[in-house]
C-alpha atoms as a PDB file:
ATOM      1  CA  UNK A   1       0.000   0.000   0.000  1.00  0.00           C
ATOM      2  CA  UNK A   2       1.804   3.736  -0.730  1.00  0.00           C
ATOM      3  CA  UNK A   3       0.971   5.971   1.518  1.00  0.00           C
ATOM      4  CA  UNK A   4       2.241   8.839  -0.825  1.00  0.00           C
ATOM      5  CA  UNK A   5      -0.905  10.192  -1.333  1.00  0.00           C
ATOM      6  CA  UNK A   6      -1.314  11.506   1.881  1.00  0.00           C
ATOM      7  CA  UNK A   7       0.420  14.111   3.899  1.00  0.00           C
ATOM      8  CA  UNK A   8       3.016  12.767   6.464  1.00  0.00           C
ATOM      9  CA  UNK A   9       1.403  14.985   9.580  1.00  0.00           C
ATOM     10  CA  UNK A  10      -1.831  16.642   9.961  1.00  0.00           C
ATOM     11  CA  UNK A  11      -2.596  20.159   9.799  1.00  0.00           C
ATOM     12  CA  UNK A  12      -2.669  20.269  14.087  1.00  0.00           C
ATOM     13  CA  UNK A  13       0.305  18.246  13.947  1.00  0.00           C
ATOM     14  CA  UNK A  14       2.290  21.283  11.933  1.00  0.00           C
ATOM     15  CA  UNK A  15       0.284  23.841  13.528  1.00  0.00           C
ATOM     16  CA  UNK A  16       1.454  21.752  16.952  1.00  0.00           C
ATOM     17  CA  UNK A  17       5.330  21.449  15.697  1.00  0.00           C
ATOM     18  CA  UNK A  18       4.815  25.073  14.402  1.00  0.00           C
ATOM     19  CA  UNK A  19       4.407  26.029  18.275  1.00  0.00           C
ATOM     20  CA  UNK A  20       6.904  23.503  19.684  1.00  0.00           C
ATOM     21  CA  UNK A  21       9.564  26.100  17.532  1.00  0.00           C
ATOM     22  CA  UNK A  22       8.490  29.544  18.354  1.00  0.00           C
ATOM     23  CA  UNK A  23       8.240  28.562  21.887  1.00  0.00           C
ATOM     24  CA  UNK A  24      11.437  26.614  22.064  1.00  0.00           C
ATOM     25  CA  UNK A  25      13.255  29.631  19.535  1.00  0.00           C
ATOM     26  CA  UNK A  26      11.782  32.289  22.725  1.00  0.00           C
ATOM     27  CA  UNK A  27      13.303  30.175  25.488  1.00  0.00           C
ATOM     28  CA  UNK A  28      16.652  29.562  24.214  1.00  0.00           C
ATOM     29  CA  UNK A  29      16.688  32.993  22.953  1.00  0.00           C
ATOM     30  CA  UNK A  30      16.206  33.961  26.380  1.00  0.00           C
ATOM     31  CA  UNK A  31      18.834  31.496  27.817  1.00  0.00           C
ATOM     32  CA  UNK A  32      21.529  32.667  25.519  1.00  0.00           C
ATOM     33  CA  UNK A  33      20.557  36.301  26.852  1.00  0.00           C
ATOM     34  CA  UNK A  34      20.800  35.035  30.617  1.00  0.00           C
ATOM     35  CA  UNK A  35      24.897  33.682  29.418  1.00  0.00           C
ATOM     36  CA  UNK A  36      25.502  36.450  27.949  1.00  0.00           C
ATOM     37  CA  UNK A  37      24.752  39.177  30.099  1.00  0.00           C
ATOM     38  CA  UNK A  38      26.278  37.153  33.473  1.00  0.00           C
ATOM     39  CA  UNK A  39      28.563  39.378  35.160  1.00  0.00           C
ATOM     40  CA  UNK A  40      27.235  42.121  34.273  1.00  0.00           C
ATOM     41  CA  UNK A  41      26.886  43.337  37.885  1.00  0.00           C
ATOM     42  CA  UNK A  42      27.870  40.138  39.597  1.00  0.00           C
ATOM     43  CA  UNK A  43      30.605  37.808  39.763  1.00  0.00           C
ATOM     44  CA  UNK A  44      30.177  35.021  36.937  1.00  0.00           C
ATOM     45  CA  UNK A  45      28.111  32.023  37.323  1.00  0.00           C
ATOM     46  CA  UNK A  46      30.214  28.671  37.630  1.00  0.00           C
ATOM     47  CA  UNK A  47      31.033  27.362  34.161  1.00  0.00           C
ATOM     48  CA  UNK A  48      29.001  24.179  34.445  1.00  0.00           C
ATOM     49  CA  UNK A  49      25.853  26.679  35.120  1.00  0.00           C
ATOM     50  CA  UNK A  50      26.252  28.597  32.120  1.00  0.00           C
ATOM     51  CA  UNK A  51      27.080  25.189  30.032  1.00  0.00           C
ATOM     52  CA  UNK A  52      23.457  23.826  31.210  1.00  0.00           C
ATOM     53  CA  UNK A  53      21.670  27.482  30.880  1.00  0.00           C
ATOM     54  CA  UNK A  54      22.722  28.198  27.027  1.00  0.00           C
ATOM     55  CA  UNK A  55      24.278  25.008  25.303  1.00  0.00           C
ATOM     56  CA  UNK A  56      22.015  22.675  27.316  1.00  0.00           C
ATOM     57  CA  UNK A  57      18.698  24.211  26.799  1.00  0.00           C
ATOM     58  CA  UNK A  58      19.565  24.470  23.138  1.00  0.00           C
ATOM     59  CA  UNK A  59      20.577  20.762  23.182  1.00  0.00           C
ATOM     60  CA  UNK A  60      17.730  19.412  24.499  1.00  0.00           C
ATOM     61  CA  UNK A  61      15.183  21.584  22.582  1.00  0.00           C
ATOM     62  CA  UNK A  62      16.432  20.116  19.475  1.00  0.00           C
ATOM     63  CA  UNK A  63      16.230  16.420  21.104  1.00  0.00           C
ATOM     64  CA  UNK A  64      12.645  17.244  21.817  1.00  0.00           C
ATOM     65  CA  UNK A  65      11.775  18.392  18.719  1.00  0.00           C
ATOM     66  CA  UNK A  66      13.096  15.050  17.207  1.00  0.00           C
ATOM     67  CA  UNK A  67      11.223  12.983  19.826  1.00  0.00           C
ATOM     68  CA  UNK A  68       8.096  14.913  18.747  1.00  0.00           C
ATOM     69  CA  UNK A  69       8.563  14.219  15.108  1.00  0.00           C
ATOM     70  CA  UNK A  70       9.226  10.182  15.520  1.00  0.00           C
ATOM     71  CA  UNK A  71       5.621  10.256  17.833  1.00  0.00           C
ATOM     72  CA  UNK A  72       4.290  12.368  14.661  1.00  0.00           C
ATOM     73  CA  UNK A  73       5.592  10.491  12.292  1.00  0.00           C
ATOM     74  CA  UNK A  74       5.516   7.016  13.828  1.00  0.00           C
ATOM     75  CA  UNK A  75       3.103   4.432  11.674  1.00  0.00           C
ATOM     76  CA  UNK A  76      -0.467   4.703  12.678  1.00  0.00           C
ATOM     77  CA  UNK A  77      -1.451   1.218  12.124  1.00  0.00           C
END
């Protein structure tokens, strides 16, 4: 059976996925902002801090969004 006649994801899965990036691309935004600006008027956060703040929330947005695309995209049979 081909299943290329039909679109991979529904519209409220895209519109879903669609969310999943402007809300992920507004937190890690934010995060980079946070490592950035450190020690601005205080000493510096430890290394490991800013590593988990910035790199980390970046890191695991982008395994989320490929966790959410396998459930999306997983076989419906």
């Amino acid at each position: 059976m081909s299943f290329l006649d039909r679109p991979a994801m529904t519209g409220w899965q895209m519109l879903g996925c669609a969310v999943y990036l402007i809300a992920v691309f507004v937190v890690v935004f934010m995060a980079m902002t946070i490592v950035v600006f450190d020690g601005w008027d205080q000493p510096p956060m430890p290394g490991w801090k800013r590593f988990l703040i910035f790199p980390g929330s970046a890191i695991a947005a982008v395994i989320g969004g490929a966790l959410l695309l396998k459930f999306f995209m997983r076989d419906r049979n």
